[in-house]
C-alpha atoms as a PDB file:
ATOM      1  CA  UNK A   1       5.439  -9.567  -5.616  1.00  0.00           C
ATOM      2  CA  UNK A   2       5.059  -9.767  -1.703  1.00  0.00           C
ATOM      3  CA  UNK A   3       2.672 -10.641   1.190  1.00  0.00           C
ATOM      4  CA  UNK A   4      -0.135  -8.440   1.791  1.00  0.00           C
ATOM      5  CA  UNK A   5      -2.744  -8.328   4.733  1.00  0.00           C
ATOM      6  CA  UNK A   6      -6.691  -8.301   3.577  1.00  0.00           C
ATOM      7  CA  UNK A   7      -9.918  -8.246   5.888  1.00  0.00           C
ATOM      8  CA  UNK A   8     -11.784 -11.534   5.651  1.00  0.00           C
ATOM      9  CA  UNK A   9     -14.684 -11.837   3.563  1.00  0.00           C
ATOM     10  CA  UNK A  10     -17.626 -10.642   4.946  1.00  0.00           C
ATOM     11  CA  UNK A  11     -21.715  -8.768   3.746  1.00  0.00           C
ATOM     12  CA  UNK A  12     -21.188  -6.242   1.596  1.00  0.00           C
ATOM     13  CA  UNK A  13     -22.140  -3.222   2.816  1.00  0.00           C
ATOM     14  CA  UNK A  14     -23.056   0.572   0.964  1.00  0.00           C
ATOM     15  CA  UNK A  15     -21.114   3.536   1.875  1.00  0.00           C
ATOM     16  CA  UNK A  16     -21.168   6.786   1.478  1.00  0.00           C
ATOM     17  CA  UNK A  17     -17.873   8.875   1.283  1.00  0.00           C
ATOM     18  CA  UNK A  18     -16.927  12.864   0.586  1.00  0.00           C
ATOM     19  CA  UNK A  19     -15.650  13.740  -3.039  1.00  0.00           C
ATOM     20  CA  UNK A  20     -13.310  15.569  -1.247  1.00  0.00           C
ATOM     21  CA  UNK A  21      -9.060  14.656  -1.573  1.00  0.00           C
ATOM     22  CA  UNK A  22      -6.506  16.445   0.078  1.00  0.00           C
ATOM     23  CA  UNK A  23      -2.310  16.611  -1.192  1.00  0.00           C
ATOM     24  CA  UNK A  24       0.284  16.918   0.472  1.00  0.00           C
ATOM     25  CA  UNK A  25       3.007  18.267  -0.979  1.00  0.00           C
ATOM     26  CA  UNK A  26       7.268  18.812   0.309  1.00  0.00           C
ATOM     27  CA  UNK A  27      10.517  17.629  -0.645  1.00  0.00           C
ATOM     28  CA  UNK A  28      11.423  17.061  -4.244  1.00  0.00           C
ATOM     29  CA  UNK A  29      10.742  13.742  -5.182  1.00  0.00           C
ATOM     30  CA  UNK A  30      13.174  13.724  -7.992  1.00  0.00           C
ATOM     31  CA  UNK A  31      12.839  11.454 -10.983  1.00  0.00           C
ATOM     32  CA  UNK A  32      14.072  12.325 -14.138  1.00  0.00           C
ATOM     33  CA  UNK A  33      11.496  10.694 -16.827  1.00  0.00           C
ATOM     34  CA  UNK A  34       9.785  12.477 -18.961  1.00  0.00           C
ATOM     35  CA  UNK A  35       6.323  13.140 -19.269  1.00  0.00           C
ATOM     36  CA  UNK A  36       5.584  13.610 -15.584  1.00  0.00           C
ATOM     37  CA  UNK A  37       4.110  16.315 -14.257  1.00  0.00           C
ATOM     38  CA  UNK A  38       3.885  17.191 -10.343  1.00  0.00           C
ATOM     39  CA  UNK A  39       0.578  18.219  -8.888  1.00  0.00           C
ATOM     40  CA  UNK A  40       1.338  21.361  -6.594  1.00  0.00           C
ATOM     41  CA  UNK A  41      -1.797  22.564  -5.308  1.00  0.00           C
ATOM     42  CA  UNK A  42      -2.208  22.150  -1.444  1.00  0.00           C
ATOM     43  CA  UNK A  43      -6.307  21.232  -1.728  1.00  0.00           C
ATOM     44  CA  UNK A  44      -7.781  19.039  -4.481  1.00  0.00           C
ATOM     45  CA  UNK A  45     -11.193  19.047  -4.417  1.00  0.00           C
ATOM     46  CA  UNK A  46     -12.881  16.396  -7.388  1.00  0.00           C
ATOM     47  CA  UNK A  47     -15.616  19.087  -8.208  1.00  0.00           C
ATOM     48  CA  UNK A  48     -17.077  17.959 -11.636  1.00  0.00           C
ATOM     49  CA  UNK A  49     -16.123  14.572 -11.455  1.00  0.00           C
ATOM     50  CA  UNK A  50     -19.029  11.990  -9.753  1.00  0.00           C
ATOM     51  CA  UNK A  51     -16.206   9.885  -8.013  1.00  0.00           C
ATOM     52  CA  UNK A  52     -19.519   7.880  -6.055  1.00  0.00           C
ATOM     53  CA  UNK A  53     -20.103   6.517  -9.506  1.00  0.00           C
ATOM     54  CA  UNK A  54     -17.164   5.013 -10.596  1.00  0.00           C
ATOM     55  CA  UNK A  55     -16.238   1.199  -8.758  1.00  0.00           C
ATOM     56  CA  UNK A  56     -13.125   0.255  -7.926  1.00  0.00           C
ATOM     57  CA  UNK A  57     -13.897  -3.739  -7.278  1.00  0.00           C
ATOM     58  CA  UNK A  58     -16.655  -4.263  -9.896  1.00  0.00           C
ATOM     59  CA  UNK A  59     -18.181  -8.459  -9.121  1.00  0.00           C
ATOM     60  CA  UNK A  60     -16.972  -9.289 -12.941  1.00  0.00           C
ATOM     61  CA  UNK A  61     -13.796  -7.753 -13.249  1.00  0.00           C
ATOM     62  CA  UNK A  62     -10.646  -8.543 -11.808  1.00  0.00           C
ATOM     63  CA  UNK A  63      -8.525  -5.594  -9.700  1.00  0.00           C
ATOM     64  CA  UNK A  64      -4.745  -6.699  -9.607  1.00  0.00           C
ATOM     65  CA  UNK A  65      -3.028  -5.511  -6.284  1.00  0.00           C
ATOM     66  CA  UNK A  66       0.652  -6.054  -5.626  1.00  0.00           C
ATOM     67  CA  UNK A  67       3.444  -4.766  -3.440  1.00  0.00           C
ATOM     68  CA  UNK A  68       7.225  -4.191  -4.497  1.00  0.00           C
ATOM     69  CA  UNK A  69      10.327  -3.246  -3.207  1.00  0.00           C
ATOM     70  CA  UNK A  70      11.837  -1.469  -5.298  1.00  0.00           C
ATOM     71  CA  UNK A  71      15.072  -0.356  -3.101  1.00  0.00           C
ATOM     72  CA  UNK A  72      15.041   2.941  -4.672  1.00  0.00           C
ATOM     73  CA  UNK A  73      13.056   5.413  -7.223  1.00  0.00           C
ATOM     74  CA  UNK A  74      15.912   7.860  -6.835  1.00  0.00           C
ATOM     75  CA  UNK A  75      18.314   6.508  -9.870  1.00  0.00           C
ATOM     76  CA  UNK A  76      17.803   8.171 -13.591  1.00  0.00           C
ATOM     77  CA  UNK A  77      15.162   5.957 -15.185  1.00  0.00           C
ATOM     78  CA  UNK A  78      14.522   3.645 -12.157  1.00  0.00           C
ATOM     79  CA  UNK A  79      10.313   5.049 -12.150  1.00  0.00           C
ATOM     80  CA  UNK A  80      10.104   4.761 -16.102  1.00  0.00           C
ATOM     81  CA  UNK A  81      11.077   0.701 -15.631  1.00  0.00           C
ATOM     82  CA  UNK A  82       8.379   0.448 -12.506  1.00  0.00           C
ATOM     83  CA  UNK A  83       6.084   1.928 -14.407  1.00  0.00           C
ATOM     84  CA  UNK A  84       6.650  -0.512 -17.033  1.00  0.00           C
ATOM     85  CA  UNK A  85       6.668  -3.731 -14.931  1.00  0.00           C
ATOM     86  CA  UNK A  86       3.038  -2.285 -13.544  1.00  0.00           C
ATOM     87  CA  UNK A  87       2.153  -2.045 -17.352  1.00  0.00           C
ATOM     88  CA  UNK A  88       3.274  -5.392 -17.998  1.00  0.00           C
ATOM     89  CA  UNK A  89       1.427  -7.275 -15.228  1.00  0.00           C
ATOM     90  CA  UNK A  90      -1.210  -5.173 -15.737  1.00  0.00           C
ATOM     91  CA  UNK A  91      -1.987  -4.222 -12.338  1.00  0.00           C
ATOM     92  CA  UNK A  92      -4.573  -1.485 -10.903  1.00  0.00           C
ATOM     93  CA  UNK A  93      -2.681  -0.868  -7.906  1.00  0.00           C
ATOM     94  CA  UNK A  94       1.250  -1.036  -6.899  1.00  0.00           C
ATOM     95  CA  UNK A  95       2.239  -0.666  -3.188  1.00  0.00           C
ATOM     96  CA  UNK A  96       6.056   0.820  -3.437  1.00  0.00           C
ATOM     97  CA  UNK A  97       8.704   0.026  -0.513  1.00  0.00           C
ATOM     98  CA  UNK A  98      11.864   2.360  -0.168  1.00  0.00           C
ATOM     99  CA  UNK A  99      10.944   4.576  -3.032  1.00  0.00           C
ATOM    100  CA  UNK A 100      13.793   6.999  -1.542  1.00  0.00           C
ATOM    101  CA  UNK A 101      11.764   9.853  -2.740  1.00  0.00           C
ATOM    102  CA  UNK A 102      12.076  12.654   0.128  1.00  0.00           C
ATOM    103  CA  UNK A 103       8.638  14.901   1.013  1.00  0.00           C
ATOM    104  CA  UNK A 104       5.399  13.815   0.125  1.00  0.00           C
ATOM    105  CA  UNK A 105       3.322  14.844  -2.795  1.00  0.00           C
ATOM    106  CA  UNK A 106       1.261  13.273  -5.799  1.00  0.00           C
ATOM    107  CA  UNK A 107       2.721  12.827  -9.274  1.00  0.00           C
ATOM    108  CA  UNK A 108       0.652  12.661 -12.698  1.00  0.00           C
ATOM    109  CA  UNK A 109       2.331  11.076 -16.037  1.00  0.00           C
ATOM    110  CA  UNK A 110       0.545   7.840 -17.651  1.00  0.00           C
ATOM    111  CA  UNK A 111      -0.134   6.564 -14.188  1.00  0.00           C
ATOM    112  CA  UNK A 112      -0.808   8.210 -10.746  1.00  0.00           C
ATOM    113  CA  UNK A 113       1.709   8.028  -8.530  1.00  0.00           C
ATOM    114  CA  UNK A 114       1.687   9.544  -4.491  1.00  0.00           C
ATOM    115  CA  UNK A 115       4.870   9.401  -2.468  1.00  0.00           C
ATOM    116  CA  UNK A 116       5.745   9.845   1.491  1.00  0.00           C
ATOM    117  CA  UNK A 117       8.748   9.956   2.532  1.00  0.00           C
ATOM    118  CA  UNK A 118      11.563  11.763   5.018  1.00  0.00           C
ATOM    119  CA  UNK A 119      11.915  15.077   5.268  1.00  0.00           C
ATOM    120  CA  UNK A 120      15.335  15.496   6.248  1.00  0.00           C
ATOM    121  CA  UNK A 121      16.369  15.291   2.986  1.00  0.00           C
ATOM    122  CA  UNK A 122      17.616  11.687   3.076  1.00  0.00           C
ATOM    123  CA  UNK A 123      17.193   9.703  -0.253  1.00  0.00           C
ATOM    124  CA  UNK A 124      16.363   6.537   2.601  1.00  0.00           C
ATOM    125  CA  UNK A 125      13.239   4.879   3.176  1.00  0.00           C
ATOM    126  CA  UNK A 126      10.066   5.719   1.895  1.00  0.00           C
ATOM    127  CA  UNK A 127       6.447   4.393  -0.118  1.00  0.00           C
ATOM    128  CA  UNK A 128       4.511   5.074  -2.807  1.00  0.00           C
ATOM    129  CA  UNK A 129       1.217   3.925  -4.409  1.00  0.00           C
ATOM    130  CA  UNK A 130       0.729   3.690  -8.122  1.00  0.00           C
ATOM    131  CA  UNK A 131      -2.715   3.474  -9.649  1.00  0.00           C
ATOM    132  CA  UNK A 132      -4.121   2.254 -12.760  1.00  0.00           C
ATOM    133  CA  UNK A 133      -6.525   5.069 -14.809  1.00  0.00           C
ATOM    134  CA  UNK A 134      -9.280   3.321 -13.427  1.00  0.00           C
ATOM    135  CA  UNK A 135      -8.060   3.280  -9.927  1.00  0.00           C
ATOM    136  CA  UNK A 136      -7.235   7.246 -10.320  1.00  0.00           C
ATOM    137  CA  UNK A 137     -11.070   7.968 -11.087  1.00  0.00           C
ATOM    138  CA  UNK A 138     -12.058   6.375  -7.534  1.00  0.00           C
ATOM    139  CA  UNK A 139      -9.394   7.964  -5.433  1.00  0.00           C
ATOM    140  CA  UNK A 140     -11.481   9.556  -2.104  1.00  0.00           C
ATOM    141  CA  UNK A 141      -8.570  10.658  -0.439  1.00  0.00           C
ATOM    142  CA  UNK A 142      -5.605  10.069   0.979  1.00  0.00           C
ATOM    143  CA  UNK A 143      -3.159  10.418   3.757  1.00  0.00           C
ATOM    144  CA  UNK A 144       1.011  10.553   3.706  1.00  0.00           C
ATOM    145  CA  UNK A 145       2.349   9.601   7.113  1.00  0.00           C
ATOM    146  CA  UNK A 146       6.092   9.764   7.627  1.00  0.00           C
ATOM    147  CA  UNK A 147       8.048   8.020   5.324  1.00  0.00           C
ATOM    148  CA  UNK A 148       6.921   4.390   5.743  1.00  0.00           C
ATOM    149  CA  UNK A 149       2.982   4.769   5.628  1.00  0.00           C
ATOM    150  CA  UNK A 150       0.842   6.018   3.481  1.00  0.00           C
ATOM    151  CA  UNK A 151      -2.803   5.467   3.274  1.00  0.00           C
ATOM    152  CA  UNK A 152      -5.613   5.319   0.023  1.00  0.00           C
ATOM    153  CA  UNK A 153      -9.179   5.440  -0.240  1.00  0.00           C
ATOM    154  CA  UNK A 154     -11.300   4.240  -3.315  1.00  0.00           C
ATOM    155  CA  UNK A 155     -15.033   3.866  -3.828  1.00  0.00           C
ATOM    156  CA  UNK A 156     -16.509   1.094  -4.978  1.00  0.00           C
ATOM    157  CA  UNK A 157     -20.263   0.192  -5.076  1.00  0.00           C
ATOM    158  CA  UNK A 158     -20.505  -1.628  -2.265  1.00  0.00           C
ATOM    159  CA  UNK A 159     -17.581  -0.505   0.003  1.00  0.00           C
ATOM    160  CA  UNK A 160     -14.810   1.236  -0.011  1.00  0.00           C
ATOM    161  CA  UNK A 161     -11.195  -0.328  -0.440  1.00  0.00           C
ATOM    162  CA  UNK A 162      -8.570   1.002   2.056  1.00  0.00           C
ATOM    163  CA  UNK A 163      -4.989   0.453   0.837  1.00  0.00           C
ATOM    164  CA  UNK A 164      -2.163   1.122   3.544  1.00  0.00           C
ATOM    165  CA  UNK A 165       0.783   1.053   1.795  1.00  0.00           C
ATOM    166  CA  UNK A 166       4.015   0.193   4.713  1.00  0.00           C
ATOM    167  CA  UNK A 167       7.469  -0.848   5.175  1.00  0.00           C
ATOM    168  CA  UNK A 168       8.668  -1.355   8.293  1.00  0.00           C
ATOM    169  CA  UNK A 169      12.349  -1.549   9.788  1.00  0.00           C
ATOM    170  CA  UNK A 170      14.652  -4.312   9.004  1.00  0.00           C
ATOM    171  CA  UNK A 171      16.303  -7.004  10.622  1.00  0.00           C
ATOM    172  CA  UNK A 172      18.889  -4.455  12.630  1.00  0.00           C
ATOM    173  CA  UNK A 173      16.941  -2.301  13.564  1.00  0.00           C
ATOM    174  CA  UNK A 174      16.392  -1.187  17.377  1.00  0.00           C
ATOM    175  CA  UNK A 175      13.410  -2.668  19.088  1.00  0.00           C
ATOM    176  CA  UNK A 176      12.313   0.879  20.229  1.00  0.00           C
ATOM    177  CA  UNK A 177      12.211   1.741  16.280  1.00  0.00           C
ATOM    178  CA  UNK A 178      10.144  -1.853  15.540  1.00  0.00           C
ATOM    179  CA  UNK A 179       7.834  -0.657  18.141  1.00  0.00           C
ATOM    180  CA  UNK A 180       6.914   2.514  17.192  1.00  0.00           C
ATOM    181  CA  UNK A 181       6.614   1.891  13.424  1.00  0.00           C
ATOM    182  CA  UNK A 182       4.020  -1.257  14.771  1.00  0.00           C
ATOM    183  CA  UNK A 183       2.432   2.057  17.273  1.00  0.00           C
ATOM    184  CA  UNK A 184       1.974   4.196  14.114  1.00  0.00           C
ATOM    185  CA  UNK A 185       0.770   1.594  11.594  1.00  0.00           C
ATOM    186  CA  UNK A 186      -1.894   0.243  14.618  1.00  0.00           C
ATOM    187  CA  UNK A 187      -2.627   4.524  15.048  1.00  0.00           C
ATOM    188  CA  UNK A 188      -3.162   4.740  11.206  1.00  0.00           C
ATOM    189  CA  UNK A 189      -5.593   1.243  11.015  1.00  0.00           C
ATOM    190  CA  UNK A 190      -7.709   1.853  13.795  1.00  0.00           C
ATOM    191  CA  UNK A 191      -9.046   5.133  12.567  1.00  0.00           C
ATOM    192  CA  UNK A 192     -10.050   3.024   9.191  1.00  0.00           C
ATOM    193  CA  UNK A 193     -13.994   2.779   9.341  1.00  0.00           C
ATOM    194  CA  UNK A 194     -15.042  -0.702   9.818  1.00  0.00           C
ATOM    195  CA  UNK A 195     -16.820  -1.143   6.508  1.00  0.00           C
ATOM    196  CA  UNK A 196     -14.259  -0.422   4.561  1.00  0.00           C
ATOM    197  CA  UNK A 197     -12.259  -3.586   2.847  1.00  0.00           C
ATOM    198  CA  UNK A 198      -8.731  -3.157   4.442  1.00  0.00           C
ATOM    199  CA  UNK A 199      -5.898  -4.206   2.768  1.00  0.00           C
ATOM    200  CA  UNK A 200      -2.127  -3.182   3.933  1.00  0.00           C
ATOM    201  CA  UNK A 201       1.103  -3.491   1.193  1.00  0.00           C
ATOM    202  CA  UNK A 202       3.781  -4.235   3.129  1.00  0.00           C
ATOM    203  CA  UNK A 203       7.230  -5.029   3.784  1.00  0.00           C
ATOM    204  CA  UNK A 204       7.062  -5.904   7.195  1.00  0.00           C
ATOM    205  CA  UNK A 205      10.489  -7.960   6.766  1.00  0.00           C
ATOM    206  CA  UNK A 206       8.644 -10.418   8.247  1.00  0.00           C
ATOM    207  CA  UNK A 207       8.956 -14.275   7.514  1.00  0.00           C
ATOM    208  CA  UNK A 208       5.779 -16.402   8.347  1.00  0.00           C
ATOM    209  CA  UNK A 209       5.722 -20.169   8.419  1.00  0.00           C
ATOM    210  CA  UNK A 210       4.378 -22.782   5.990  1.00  0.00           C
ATOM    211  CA  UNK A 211       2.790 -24.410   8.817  1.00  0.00           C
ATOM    212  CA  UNK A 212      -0.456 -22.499   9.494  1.00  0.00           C
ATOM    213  CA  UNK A 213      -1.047 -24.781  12.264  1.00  0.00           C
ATOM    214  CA  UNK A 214      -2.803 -22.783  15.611  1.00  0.00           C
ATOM    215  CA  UNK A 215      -2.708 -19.712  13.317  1.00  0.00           C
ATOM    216  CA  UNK A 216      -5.018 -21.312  10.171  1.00  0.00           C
ATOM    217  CA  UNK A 217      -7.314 -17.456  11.418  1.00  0.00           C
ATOM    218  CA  UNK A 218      -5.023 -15.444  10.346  1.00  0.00           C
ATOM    219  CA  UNK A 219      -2.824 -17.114   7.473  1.00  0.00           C
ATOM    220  CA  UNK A 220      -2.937 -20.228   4.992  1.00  0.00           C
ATOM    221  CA  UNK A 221      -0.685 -23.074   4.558  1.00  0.00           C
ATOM    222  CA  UNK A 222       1.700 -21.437   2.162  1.00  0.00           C
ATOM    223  CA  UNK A 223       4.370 -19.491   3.584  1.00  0.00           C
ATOM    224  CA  UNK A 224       7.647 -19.533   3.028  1.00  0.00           C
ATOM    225  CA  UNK A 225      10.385 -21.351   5.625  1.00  0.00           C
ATOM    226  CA  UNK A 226      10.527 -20.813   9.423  1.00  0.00           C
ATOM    227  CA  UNK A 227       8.955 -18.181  11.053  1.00  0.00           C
ATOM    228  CA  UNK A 228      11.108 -15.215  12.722  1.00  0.00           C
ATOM    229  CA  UNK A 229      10.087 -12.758  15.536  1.00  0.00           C
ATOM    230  CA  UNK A 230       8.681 -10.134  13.068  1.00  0.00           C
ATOM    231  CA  UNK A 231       6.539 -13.239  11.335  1.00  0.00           C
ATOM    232  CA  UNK A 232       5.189 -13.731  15.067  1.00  0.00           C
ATOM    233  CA  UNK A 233       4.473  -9.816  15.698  1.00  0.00           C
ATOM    234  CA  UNK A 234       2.738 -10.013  11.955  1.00  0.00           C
ATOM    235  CA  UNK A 235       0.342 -12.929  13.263  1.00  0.00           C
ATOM    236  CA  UNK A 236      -0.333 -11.006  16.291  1.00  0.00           C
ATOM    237  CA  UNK A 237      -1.127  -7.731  14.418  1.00  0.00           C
ATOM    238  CA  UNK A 238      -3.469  -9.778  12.312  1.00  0.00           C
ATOM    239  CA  UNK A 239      -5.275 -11.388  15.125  1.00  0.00           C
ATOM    240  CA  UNK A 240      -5.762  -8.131  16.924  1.00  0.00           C
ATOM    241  CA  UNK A 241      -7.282  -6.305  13.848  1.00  0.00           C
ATOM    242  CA  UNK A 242      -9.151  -9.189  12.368  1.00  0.00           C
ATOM    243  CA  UNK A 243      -6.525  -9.655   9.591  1.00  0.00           C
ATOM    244  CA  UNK A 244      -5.572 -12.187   6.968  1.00  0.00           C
ATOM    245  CA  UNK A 245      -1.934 -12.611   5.419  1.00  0.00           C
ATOM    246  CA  UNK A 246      -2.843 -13.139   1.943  1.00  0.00           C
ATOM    247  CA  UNK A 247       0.302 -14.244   0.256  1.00  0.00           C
ATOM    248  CA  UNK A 248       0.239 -17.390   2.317  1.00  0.00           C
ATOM    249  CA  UNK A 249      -2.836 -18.520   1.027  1.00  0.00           C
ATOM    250  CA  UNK A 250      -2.483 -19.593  -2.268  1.00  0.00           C
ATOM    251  CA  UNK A 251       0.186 -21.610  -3.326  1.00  0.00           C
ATOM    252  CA  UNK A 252       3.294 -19.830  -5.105  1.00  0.00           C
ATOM    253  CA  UNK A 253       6.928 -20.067  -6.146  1.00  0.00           C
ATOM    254  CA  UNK A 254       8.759 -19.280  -2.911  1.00  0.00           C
ATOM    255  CA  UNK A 255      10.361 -16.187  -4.922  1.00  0.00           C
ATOM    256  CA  UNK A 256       7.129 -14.619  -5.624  1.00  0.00           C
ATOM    257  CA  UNK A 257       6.602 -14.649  -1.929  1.00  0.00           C
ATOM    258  CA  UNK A 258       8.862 -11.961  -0.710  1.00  0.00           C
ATOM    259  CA  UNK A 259       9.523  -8.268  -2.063  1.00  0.00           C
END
């Protein structure tokens, strides 16, 4: 459903983390299927529940991440059939581009959804992050930061799994806007701890190559046409930060390569 950037393979290493989760709540993130509840409470502690045991990226099992754009969750019914394409592909973990939800908060219904987005009130913009039951049970914490980053932590055995969920300003866009999203989302990886497993959903509206060659570091031979100035500033992020592009890895129809 999109490209997505990973941190190369590397020793696993064990971690520690607090069973402590903070939410953020604002705005009204309005949705009108049923069966959802909102959480409300400012603090969430996870008191009772041994988070440390529960793994997120068990050796045998398979975890299924993806990214979407969605263009909006802010239509009657447009969550319910999101919900159901996550069902359907049977994923653990949904990064959501221009959910248009305003404020930032956590919602519960069959599946765990938290939200960041504006908070003037405009239905513009915005992510999300939908988890799987299992996924839920290893949440450590996580972050909301302005409406196009949000940030996920989840335990697992041997390290924990860092999902940045992004989506970054489009081809008209000012270069001063570019910039400082590429400031923020640099602000929000660095303070990542190195052992955890990064991995950042994205639309970046970025368009890398399928010509890897000079660049084979940071992406594989399987991108899609020729690459534009945001493809280049992807590359570069990922060679700063140690980065792979993972949807250019492995080969795939070219309309399963972009949100």
């Amino acid at each position: 459903m999109g490209l997505g950037l990973t941190t190369p393979s590397r020793k696993k290493i064990t971690v520690t983390e607090t069973d402590v989760r903070e939410t953020s709540i604002g705005g009204d993130g309005d949705d009108t299927s049923q069966g959802t509840e909102q959480i409300t409470a400012v603090n969430q502690t996870l008191q009772g529940v041994d988070t440390l045991t529960v793994d997120s990226l068990k050796l045998k099992e398979k975890t299924k991440i993806a990214c979407w754009n969605v263009r909006t969750l802010y239509q009657t019914g447009k969550f319910a059939q999101v919900v159901r394409e996550f069902q359907n592909y049977g994923l653990d973990i949904l990064g959501v581009c221009e959910a248009c939800w305003t404020g930032s908060g956590q919602r519960a219904s069959r599946h765990t959804i938290l939200y960041s987005g504006r908070l003037d009130g405009h239905h513009t913009e915005g992510v999300a992050l939908i988890m799987s039951r299992k996924m839920e049970r290893t949440l450590i914490e996580w972050k909301p930061s302005g409406s196009r980053l949000l940030k996920a932590r989840f335990n697992s055995k041997y390290t924990t799994l860092t999902a940045i969920v992004c989506y970054a300003p489009t081809e008209d866009a000012e270069e001063a806007d570019e910039d400082a999203f590429y400031d923020q989302l640099q602000a929000v990886t660095d303070k990542v701890s190195t052992h955890d497993f990064r991995m950042v959903l994205e639309d970046l509206n970025a368009r890398p190559r399928n010509n890897n060659v000079g660049r084979d570091r940071v992406m594989g031979k399987h991108g899609i046409g020729t690459i534009n100035d945001k493809g280049e500033r992807l590359c570069h992020f990922c060679d700063e930060d140690n980065m792979v592009i993972g949807g250019t890895l492995f080969q795939h129809r070219d309309n399963h390569k972009t949100t």
